[in-house]
PDB file of N, CA and C in Angstrom:
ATOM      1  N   UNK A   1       0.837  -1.182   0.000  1.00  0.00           N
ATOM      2  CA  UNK A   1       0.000   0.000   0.000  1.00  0.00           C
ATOM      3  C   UNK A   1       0.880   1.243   0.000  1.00  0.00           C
ATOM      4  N   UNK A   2       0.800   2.115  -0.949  1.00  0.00           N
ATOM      5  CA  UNK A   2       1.717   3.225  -1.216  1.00  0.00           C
ATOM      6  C   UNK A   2       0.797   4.376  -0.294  1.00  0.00           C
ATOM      7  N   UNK A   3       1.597   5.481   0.723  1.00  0.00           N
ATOM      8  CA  UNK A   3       0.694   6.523   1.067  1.00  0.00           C
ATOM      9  C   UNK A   3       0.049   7.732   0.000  1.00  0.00           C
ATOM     10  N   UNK A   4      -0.749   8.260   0.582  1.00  0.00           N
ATOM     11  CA  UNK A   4      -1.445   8.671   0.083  1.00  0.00           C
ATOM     12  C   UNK A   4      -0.824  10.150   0.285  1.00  0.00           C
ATOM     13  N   UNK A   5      -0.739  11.384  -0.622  1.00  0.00           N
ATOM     14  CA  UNK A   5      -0.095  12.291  -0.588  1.00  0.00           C
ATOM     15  C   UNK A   5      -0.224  13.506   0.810  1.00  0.00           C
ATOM     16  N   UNK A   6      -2.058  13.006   1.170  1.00  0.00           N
ATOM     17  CA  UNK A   6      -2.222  13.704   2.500  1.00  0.00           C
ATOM     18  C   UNK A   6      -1.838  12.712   3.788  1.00  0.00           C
ATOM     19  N   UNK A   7      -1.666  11.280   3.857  1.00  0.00           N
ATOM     20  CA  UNK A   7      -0.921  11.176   4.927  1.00  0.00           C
ATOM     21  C   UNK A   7       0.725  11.358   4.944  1.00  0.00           C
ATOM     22  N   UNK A   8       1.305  11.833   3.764  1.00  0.00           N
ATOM     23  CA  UNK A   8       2.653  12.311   3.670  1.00  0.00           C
ATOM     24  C   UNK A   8       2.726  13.822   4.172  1.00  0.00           C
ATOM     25  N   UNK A   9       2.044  14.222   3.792  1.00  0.00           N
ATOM     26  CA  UNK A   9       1.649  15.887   4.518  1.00  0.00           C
ATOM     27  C   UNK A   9       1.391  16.250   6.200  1.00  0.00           C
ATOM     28  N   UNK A  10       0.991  14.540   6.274  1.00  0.00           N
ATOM     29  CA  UNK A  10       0.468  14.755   7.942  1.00  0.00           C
ATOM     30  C   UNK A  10       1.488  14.274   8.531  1.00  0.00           C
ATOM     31  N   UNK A  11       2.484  13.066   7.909  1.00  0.00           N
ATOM     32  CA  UNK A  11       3.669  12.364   8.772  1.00  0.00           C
ATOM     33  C   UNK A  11       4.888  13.589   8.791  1.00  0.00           C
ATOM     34  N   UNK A  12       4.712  14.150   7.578  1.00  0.00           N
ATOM     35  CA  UNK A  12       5.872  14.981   7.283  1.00  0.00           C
ATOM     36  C   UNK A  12       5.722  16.198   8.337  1.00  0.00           C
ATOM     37  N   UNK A  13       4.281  16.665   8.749  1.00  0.00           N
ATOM     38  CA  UNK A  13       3.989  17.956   9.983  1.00  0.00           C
ATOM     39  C   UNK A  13       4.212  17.394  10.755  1.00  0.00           C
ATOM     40  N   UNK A  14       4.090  16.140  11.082  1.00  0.00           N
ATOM     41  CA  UNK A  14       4.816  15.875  12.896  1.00  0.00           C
ATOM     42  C   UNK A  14       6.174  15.729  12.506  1.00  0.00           C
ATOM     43  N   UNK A  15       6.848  15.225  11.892  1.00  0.00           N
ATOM     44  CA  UNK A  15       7.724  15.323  12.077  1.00  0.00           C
ATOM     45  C   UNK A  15       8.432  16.506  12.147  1.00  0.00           C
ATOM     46  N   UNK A  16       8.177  17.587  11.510  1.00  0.00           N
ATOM     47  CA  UNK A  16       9.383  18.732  11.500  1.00  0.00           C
ATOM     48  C   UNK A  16       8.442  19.380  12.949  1.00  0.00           C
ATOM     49  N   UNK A  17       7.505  19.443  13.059  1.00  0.00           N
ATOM     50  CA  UNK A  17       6.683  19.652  14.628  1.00  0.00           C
ATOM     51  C   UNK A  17       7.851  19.173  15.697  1.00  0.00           C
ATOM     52  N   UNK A  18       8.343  17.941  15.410  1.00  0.00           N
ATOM     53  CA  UNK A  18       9.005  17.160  16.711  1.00  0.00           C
ATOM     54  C   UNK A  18      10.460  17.563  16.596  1.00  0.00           C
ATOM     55  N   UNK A  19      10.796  17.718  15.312  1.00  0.00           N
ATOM     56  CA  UNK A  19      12.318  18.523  15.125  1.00  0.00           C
ATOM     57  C   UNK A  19      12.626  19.860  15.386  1.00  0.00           C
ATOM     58  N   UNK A  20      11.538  20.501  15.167  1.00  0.00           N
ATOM     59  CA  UNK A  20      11.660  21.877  15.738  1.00  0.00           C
ATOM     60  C   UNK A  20      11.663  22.070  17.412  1.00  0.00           C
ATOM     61  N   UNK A  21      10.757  21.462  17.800  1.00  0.00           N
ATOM     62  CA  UNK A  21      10.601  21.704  18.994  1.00  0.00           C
ATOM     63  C   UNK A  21      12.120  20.825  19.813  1.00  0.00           C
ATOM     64  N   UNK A  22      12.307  19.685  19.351  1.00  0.00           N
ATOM     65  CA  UNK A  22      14.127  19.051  20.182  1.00  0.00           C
ATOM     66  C   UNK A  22      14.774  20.413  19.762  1.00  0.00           C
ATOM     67  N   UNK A  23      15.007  21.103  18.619  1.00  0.00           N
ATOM     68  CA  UNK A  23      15.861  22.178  18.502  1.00  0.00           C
ATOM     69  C   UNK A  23      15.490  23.173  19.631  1.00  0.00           C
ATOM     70  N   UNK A  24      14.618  23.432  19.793  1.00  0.00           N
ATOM     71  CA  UNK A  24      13.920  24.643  20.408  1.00  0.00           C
ATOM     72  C   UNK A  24      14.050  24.674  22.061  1.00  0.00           C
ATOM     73  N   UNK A  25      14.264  23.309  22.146  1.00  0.00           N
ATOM     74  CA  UNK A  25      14.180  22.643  23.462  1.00  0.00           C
ATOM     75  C   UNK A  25      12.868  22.568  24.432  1.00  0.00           C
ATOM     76  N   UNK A  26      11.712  22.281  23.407  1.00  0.00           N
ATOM     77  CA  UNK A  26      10.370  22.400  23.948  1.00  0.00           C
ATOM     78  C   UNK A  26       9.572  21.287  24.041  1.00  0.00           C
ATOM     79  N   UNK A  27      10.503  20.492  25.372  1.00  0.00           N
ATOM     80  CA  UNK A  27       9.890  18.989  25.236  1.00  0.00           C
ATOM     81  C   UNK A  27       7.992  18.766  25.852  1.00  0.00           C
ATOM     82  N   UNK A  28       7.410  20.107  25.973  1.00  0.00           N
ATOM     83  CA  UNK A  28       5.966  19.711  25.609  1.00  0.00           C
ATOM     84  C   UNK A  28       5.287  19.919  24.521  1.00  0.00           C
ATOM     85  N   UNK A  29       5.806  20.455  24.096  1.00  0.00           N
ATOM     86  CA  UNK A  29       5.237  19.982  22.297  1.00  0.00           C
ATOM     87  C   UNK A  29       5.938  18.344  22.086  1.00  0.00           C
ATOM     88  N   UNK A  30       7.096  17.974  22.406  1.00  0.00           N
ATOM     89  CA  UNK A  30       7.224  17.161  22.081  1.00  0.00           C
ATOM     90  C   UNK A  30       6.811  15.769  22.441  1.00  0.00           C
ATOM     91  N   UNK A  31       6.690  15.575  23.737  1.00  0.00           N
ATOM     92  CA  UNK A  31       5.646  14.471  24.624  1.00  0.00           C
ATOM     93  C   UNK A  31       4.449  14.340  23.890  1.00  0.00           C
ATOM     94  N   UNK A  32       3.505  14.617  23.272  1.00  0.00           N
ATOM     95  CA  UNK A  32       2.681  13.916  23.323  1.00  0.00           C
ATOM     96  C   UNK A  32       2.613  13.301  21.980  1.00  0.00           C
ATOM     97  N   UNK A  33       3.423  13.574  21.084  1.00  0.00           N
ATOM     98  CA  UNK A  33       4.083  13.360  19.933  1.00  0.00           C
ATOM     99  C   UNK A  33       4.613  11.673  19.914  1.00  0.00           C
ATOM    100  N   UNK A  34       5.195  11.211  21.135  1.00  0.00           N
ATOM    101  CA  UNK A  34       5.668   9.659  21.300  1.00  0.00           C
ATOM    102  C   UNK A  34       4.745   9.164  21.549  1.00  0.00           C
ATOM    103  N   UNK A  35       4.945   8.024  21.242  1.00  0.00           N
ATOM    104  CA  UNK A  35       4.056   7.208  21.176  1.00  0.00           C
ATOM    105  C   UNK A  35       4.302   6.384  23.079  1.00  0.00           C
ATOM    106  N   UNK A  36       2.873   5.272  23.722  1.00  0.00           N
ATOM    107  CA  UNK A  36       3.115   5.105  24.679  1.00  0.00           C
ATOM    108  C   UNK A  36       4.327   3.900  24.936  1.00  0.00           C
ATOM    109  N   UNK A  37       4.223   3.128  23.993  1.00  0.00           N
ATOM    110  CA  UNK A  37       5.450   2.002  23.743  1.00  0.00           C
ATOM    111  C   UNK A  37       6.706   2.735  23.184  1.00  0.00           C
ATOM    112  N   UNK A  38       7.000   3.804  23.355  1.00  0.00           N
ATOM    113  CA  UNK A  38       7.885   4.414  23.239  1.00  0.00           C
ATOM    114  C   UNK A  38       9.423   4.119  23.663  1.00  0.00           C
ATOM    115  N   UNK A  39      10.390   3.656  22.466  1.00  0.00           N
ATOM    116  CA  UNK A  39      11.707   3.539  23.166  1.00  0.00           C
ATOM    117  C   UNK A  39      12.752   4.063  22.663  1.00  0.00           C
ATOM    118  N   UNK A  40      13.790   4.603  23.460  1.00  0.00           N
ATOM    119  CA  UNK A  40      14.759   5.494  23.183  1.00  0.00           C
ATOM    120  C   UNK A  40      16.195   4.904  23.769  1.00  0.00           C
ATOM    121  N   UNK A  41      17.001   4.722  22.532  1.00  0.00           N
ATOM    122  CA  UNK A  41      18.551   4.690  22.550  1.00  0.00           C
ATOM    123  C   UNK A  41      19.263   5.369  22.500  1.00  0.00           C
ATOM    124  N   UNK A  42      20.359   6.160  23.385  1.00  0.00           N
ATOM    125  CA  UNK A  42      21.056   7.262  23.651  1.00  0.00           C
ATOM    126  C   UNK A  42      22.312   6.721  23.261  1.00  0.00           C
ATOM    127  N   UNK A  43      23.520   7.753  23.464  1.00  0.00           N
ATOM    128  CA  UNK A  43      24.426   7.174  22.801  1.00  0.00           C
ATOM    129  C   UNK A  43      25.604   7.151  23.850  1.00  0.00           C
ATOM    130  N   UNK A  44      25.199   6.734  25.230  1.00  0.00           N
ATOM    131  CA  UNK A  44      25.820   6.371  25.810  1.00  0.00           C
ATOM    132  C   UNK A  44      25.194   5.206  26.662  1.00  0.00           C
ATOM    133  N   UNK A  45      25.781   4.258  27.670  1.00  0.00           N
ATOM    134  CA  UNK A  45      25.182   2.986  27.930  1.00  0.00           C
ATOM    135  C   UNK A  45      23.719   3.214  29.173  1.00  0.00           C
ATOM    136  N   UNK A  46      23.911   4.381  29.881  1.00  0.00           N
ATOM    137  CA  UNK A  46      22.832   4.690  30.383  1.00  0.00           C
ATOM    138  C   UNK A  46      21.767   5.071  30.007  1.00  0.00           C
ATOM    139  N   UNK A  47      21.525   5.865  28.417  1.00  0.00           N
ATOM    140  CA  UNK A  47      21.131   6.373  27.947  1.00  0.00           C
ATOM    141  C   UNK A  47      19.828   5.431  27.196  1.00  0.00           C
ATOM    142  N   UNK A  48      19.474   4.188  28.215  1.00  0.00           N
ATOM    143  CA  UNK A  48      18.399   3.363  26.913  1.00  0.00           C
ATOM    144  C   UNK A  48      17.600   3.205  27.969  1.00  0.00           C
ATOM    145  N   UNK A  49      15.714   3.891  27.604  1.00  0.00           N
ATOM    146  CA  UNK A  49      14.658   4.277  28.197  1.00  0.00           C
ATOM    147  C   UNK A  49      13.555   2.829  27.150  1.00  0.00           C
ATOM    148  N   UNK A  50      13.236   2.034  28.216  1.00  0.00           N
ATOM    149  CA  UNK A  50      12.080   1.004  27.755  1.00  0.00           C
ATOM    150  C   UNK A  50      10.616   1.884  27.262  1.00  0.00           C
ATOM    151  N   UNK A  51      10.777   3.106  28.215  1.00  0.00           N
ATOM    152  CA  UNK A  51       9.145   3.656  28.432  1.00  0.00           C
ATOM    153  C   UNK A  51       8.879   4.892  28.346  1.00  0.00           C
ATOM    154  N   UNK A  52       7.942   5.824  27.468  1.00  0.00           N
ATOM    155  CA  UNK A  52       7.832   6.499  27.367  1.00  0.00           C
ATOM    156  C   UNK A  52       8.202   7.919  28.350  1.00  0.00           C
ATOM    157  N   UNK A  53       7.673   7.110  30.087  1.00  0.00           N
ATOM    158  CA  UNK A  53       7.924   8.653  30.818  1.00  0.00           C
ATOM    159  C   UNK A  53       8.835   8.865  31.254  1.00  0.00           C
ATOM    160  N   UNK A  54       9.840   7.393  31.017  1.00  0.00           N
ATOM    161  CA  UNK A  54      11.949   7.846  31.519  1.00  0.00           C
ATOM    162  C   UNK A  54      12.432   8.431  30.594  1.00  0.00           C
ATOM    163  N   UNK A  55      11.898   8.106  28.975  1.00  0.00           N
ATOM    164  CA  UNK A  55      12.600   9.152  27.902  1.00  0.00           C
ATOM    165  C   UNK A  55      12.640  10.328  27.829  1.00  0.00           C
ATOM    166  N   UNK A  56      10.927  10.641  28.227  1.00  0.00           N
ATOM    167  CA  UNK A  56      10.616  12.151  28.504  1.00  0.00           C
ATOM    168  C   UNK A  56      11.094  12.962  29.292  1.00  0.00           C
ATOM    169  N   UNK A  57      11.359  12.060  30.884  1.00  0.00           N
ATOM    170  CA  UNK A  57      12.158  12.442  31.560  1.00  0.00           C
ATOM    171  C   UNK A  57      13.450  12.911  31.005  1.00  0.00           C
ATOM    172  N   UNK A  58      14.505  12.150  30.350  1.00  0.00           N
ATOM    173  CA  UNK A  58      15.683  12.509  30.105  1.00  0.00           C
ATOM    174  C   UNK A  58      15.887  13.711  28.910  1.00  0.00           C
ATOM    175  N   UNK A  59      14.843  13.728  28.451  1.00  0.00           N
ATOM    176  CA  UNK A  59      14.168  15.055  27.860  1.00  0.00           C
ATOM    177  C   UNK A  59      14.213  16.067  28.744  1.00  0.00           C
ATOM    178  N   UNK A  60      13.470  16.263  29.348  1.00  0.00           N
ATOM    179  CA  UNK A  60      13.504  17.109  30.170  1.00  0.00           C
ATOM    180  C   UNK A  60      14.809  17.796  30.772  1.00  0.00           C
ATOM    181  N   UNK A  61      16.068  16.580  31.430  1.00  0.00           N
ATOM    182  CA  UNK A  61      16.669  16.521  32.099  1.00  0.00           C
ATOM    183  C   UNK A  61      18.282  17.138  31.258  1.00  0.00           C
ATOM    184  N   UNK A  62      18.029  16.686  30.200  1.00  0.00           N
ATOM    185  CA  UNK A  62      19.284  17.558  29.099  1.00  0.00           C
ATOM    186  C   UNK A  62      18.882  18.326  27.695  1.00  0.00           C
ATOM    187  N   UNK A  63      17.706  18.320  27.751  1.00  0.00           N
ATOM    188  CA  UNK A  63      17.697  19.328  26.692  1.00  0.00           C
ATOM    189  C   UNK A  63      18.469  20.486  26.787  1.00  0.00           C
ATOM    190  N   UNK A  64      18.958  21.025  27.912  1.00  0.00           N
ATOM    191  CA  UNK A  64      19.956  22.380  27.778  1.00  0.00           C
ATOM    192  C   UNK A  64      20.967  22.031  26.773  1.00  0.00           C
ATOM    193  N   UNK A  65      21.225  21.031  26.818  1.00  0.00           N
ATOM    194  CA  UNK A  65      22.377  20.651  25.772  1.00  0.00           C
ATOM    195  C   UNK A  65      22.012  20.838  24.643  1.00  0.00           C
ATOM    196  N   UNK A  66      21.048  21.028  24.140  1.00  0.00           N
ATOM    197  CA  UNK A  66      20.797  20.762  22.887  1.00  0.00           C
ATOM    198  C   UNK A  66      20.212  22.302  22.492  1.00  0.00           C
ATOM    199  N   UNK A  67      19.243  22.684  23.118  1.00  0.00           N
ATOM    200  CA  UNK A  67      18.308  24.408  22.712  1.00  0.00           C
ATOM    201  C   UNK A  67      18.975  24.982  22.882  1.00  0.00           C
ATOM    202  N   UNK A  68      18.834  25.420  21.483  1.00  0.00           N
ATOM    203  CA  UNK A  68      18.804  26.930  21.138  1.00  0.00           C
ATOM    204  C   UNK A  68      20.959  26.572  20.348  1.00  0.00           C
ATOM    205  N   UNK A  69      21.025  25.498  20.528  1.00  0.00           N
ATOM    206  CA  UNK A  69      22.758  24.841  20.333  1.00  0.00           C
ATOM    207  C   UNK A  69      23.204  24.245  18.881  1.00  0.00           C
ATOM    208  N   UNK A  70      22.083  23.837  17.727  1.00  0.00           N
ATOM    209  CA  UNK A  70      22.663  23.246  17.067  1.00  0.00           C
ATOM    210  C   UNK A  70      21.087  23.519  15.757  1.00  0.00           C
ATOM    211  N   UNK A  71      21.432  23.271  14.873  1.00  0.00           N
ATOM    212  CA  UNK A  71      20.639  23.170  13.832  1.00  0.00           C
ATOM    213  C   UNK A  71      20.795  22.361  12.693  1.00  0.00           C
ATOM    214  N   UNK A  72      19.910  21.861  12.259  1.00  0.00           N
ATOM    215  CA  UNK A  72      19.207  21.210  11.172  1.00  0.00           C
ATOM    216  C   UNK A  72      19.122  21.748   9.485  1.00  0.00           C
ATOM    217  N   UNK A  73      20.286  21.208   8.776  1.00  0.00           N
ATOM    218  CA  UNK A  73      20.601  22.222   7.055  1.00  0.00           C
ATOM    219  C   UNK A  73      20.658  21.008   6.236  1.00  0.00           C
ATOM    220  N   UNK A  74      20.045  21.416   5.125  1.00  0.00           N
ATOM    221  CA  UNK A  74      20.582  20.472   3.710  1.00  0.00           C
ATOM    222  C   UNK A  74      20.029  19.100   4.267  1.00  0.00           C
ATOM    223  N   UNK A  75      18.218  19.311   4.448  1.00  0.00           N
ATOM    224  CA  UNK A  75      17.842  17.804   5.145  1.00  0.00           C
ATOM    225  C   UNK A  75      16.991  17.284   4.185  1.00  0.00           C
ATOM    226  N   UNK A  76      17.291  15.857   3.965  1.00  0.00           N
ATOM    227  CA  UNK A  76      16.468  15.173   2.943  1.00  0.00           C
ATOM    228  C   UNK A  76      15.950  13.832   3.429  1.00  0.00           C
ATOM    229  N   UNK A  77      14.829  14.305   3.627  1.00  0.00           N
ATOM    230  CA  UNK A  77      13.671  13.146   4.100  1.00  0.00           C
ATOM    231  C   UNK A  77      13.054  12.243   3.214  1.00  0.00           C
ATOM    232  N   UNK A  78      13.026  11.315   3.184  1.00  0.00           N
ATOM    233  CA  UNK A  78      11.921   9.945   2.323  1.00  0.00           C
ATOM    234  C   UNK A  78      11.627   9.301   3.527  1.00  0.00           C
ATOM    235  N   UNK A  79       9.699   8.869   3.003  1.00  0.00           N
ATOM    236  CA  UNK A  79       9.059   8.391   3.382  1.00  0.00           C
ATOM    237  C   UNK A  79       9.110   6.896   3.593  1.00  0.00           C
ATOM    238  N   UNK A  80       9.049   5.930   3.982  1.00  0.00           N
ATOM    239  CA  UNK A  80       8.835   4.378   3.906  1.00  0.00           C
ATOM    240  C   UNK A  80       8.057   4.078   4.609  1.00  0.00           C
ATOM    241  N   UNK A  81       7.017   3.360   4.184  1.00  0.00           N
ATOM    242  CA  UNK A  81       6.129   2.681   4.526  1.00  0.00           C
ATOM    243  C   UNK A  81       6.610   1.165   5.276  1.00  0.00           C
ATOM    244  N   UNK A  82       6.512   0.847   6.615  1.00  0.00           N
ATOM    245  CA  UNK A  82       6.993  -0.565   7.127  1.00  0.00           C
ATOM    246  C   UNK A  82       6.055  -1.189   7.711  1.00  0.00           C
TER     247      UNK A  82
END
């Protein structure tokens, strides 16, 4: 089943929704955005959350690192359907 050009319009608004806001460092726009089986791999060994509200947490907990610190250029997105 190939998408349809308006659910590419709708995957494609959350997503830059959820990229803007990690840039922005505005992890309540971004919470409700995950899903509840939500899991997150960091890139260090502490850094791996089974569940949605420890990820969010660690959201919370370092986004300084990240807002208002780094930006997003020359980005090329494709869709896949899985």
């Amino acid at each position: 089943m190939k998408l349809t050009k308006k659910q590419e319009a709708e995957i494609l608004k959350v997503y830059h929704i959820y990229w803007d806001s990690y840039l922005k460092g505005d992890v309540e726009i971004m919470h409700p955005l995950l899903a509840d089986e939500y899991t997150q791999v960091g890139s260090a060994e502490g850094e791996v959350f089974s569940n949605k509200k420890d990820a969010v947490q660690f959201l919370y907990d370092t986004i300084d690192q990240v807002a208002g610190k780094l930006e997003m250029r020359n980005r090329k997105t494709i869709l896949e359907q899985l």
